[in-house]
N, C-alpha and C. Protein backbone atom coordinates (compact mmCIF):
# COMPACT_ATOMS: atom_id res chain seq x y z
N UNK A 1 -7.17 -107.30 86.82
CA UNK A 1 -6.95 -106.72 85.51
C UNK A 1 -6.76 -107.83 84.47
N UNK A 2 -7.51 -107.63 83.42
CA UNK A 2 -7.21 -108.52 82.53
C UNK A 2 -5.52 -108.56 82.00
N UNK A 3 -5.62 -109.74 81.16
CA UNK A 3 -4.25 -110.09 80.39
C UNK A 3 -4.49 -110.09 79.02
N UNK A 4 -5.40 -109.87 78.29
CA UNK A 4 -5.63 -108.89 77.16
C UNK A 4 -5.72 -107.64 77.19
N UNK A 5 -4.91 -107.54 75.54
CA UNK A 5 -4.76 -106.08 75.61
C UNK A 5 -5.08 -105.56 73.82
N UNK A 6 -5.12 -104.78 73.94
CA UNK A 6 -5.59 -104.04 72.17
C UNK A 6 -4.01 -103.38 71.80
N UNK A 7 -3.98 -103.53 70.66
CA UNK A 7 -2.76 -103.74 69.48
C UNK A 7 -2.96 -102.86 68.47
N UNK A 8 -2.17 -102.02 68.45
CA UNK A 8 -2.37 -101.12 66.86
C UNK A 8 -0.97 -100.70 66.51
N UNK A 9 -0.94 -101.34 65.22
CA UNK A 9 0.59 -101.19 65.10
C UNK A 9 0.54 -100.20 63.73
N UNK A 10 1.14 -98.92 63.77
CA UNK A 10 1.09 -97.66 63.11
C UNK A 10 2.52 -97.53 61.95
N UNK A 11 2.19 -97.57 60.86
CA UNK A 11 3.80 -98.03 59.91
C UNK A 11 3.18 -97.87 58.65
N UNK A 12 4.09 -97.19 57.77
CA UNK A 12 3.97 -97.11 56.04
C UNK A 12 2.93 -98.58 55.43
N UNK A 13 2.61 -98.21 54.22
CA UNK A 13 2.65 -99.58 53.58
C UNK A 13 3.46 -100.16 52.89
N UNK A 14 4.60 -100.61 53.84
CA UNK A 14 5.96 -101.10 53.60
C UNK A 14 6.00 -102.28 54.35
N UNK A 15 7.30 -103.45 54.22
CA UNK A 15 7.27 -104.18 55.36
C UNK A 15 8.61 -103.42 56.35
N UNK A 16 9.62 -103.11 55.50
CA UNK A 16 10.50 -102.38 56.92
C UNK A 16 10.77 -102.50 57.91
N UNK A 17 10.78 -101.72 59.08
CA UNK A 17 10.99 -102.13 60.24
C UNK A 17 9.61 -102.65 61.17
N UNK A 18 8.82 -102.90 60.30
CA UNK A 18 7.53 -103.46 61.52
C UNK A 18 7.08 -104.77 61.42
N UNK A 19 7.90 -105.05 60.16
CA UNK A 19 7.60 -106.43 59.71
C UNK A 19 7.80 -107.83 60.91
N UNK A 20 8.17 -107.62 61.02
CA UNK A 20 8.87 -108.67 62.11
C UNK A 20 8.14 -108.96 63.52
N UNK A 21 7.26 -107.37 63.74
CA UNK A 21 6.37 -107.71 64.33
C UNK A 21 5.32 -107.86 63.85
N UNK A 22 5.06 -107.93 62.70
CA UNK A 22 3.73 -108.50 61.89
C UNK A 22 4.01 -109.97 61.95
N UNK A 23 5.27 -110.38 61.94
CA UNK A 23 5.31 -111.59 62.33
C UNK A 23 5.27 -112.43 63.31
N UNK A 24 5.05 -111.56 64.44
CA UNK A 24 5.05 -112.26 65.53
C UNK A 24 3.88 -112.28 65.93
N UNK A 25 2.75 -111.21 65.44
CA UNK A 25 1.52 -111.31 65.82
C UNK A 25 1.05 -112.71 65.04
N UNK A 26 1.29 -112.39 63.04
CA UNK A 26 0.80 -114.10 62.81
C UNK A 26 1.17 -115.15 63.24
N UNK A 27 1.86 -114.94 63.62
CA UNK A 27 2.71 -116.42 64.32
C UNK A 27 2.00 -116.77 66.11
N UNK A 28 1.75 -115.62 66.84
CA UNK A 28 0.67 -115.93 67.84
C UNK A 28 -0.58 -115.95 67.41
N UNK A 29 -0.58 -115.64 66.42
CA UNK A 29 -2.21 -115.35 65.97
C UNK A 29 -3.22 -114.28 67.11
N UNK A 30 -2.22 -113.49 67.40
CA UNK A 30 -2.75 -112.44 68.09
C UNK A 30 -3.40 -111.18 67.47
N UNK A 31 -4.53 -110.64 67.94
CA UNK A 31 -5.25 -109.82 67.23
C UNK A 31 -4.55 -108.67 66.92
N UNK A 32 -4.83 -107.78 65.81
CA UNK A 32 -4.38 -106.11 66.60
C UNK A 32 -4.44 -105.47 64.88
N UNK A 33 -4.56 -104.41 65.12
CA UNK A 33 -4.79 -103.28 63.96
C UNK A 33 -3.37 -102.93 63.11
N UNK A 34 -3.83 -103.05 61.86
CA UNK A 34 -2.40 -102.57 61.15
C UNK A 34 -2.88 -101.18 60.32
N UNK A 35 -2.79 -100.62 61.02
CA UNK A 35 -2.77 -99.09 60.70
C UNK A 35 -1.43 -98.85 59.64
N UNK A 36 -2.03 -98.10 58.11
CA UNK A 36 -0.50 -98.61 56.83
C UNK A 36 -1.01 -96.50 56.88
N UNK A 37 0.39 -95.82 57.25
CA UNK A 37 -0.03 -94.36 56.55
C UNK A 37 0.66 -93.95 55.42
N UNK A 38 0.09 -93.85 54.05
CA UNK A 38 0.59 -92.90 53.04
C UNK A 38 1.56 -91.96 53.46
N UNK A 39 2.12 -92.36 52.84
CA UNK A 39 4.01 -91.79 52.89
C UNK A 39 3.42 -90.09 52.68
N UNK A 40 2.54 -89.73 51.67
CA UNK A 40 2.02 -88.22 51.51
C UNK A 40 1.26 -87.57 52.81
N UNK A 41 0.80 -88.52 53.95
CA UNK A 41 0.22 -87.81 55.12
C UNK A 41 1.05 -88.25 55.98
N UNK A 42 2.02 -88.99 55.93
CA UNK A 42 3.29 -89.14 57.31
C UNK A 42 3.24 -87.38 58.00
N UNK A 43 3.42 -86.38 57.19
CA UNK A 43 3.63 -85.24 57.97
C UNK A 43 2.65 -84.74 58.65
N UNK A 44 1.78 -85.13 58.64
CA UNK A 44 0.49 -84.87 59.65
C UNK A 44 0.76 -85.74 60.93
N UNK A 45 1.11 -86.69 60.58
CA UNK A 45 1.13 -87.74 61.93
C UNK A 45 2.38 -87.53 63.14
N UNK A 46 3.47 -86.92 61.98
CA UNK A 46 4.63 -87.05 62.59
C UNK A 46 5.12 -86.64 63.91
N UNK A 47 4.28 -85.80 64.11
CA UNK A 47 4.66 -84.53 65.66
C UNK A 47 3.77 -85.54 66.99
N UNK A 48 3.01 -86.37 66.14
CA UNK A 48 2.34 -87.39 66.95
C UNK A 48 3.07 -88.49 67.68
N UNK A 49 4.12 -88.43 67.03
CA UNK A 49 4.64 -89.57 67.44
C UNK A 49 5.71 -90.06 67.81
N UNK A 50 5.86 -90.62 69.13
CA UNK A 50 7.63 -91.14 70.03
C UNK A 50 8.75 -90.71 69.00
N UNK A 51 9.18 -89.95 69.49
CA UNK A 51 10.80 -89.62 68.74
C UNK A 51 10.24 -88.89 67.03
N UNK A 52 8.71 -88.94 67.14
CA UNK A 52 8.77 -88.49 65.42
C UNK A 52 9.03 -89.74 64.28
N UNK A 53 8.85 -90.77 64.44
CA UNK A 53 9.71 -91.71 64.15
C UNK A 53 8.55 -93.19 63.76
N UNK A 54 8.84 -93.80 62.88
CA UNK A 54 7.74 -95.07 62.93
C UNK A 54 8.57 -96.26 62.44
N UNK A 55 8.35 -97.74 63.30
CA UNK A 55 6.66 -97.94 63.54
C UNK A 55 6.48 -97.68 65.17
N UNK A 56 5.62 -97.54 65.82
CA UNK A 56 4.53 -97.82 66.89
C UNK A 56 3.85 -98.66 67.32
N UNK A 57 3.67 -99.07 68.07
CA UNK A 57 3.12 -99.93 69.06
C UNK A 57 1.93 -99.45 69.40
N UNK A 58 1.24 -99.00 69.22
CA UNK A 58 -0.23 -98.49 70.65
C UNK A 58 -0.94 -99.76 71.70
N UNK A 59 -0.03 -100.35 72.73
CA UNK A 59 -0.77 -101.36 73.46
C UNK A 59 -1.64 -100.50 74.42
N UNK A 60 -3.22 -100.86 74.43
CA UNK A 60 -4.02 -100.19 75.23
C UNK A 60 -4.06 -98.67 75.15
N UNK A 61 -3.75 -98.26 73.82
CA UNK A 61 -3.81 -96.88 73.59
C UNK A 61 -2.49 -95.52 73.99
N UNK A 62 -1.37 -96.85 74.73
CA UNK A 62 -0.38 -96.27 74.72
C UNK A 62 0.73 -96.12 74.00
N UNK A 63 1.82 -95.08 72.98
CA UNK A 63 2.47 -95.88 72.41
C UNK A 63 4.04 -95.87 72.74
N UNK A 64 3.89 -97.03 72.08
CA UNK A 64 5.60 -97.43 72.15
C UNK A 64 6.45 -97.78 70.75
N UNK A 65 7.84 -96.66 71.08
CA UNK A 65 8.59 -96.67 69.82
C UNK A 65 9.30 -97.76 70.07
N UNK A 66 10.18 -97.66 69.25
CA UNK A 66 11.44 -99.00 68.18
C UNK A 66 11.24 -99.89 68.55
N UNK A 67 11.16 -100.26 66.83
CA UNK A 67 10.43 -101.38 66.37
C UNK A 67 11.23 -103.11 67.22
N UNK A 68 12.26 -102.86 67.66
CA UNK A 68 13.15 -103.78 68.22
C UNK A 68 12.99 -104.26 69.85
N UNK A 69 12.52 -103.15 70.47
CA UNK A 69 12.04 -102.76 71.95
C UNK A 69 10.94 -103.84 71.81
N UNK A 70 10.17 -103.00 70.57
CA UNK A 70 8.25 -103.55 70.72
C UNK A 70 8.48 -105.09 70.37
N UNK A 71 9.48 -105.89 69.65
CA UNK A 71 9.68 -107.19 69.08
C UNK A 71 9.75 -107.97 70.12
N UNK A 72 10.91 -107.42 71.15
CA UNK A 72 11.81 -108.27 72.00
C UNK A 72 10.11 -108.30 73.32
N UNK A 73 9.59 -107.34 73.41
CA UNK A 73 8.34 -107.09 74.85
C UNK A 73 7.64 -108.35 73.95
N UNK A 74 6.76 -108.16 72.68
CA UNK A 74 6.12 -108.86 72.45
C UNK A 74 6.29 -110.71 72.56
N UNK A 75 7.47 -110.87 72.13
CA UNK A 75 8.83 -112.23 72.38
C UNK A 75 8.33 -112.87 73.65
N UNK A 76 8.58 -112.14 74.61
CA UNK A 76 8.67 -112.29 76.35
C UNK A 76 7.59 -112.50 76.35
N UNK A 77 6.60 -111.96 76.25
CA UNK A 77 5.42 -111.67 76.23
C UNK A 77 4.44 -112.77 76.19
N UNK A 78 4.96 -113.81 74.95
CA UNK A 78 3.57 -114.42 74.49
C UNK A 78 5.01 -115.82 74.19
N UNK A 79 6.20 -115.96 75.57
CA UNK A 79 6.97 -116.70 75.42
C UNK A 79 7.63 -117.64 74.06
N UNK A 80 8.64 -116.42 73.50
CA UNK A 80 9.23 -116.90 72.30
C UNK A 80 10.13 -116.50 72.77
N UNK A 81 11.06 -116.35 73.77
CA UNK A 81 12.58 -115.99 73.77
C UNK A 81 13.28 -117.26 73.64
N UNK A 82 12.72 -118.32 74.01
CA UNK A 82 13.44 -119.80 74.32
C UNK A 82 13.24 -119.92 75.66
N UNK A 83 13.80 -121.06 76.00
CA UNK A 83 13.80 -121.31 77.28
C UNK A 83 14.82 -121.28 78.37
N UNK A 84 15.90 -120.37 77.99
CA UNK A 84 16.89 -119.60 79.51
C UNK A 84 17.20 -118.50 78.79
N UNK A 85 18.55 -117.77 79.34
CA UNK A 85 18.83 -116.52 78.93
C UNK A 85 19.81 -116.96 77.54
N UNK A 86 20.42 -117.92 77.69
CA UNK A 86 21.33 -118.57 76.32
C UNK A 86 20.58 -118.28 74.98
N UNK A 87 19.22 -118.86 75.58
CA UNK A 87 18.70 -119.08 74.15
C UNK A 87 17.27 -117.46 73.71
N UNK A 88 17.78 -116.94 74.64
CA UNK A 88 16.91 -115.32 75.29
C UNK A 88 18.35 -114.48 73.98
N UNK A 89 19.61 -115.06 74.44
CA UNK A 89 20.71 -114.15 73.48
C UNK A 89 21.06 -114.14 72.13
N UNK A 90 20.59 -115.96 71.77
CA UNK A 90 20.64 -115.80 70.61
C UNK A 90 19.55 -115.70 69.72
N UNK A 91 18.70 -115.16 70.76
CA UNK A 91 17.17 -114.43 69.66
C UNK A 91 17.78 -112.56 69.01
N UNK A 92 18.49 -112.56 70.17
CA UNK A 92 18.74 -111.23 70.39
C UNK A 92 19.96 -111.01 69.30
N UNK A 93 20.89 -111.97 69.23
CA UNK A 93 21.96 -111.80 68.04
C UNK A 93 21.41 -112.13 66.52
N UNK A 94 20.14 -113.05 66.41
CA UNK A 94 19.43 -112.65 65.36
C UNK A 94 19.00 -111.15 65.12
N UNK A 95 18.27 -111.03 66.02
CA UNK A 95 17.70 -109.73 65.29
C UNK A 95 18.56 -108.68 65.13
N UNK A 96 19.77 -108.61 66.22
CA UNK A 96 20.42 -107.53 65.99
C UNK A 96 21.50 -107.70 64.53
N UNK A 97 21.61 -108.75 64.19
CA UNK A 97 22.41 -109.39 62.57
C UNK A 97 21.17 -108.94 61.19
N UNK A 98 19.98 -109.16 61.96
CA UNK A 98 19.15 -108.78 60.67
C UNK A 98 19.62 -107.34 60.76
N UNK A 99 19.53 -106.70 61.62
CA UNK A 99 19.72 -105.20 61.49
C UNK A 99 20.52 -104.75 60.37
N UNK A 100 21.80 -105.46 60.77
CA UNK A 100 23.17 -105.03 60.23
C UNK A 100 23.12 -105.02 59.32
N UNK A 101 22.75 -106.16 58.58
CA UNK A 101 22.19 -106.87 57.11
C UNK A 101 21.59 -106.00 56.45
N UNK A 102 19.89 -105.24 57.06
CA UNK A 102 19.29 -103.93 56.56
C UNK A 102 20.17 -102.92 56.63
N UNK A 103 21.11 -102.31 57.41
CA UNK A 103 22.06 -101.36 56.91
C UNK A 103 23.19 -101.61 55.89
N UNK A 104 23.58 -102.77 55.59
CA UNK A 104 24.39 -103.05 54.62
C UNK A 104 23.92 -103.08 53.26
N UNK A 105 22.81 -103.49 53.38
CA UNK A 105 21.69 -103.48 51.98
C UNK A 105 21.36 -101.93 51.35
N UNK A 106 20.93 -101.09 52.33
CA UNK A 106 20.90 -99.93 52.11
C UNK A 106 21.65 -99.05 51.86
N UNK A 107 23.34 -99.31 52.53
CA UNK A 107 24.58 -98.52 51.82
C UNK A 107 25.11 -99.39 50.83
N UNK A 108 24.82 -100.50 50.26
CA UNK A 108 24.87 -100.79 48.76
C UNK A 108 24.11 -100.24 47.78
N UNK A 109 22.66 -100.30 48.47
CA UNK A 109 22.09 -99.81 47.40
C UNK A 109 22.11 -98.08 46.86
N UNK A 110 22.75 -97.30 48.43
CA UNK A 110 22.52 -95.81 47.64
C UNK A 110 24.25 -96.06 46.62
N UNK A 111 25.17 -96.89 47.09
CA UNK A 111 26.07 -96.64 45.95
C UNK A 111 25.91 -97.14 44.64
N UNK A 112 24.98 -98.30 44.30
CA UNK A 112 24.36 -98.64 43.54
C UNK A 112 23.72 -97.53 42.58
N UNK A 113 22.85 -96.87 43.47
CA UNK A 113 21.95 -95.81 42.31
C UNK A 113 23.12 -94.69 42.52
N UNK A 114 23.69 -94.17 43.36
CA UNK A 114 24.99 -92.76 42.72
C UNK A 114 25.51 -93.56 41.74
N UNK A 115 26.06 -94.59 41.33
CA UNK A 115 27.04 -95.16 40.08
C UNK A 115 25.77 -94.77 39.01
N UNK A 116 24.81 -95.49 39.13
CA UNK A 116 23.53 -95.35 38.07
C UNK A 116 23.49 -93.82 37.67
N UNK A 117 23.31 -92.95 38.39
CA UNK A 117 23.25 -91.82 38.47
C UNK A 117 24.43 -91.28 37.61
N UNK A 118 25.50 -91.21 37.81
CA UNK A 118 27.13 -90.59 37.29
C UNK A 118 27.13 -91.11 36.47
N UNK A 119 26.36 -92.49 35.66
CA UNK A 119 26.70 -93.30 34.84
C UNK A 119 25.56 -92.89 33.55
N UNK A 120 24.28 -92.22 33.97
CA UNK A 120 23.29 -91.39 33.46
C UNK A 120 24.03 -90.25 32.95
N UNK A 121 24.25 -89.38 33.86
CA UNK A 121 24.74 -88.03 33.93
C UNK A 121 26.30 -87.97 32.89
N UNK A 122 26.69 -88.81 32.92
CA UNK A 122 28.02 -89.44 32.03
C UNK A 122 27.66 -89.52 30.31
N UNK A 123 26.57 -90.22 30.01
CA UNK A 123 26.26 -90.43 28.79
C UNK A 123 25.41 -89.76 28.57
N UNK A 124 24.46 -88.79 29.16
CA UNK A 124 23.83 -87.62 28.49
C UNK A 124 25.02 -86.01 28.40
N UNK A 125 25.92 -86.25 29.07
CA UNK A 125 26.83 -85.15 28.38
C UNK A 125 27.68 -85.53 27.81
């Protein structure tokens, strides 16, 4: 069996959560499809897909959800974890810190726009 495989990675035209494996493909310079779906046909796709949920993986036409799963396989994969499990953990406390970082960003920003909002809603009455 070969050791190539076909790549289609299925995600908004956002960078978000797939970004990172867009980065790991440029960074191997590994081939593979970037399938971007309009946020207006997500609901067509949606029942299609692991958990309902994006981005996707399709290796060899199979797919595979979260985006963190598909990072860490690809990592191993095409040997970027480092070289023991030490340096296997602190790939792993990166990404799981970026995470945190994207959830902290995002509960700033919805209190950000409610203040904007109350602060609208404030000076038009």
């Amino acid at each position: 069996m070969s050791d190539e495989h076909t790549y289609k990675l299925i995600y908004f035209n956002a960078r978000g959560r797939a970004e990172h494996i867009r980065y790991i493909f440029a960074y191997t310079g590994i081939e593979y499809t970037d399938e971007r779906i309009p946020e207006e046909l997500w609901p067509e796709y949606k029942d299609s897909m692991p958990y309902k949920k994006l981005p996707v993986l399709e290796i060899d036409g199979k797919p595979v959800a979260q985006s963190n799963a598909v990072a860490r396989y690809l990592a191993r994969k095409y040997d970027l974890m480092g070289k023991d499990e030490w340096d296997a953990m602190i790939c792993d406390e990166l990404v799981d810190t970026l995470g945190d970082l994207k959830q902290e960003d995002c509960l700033y920003l919805v209190v950000i726009l409610d203040m904007e909002i109350n602060i609208v809603y404030f000076i038009k009455t």
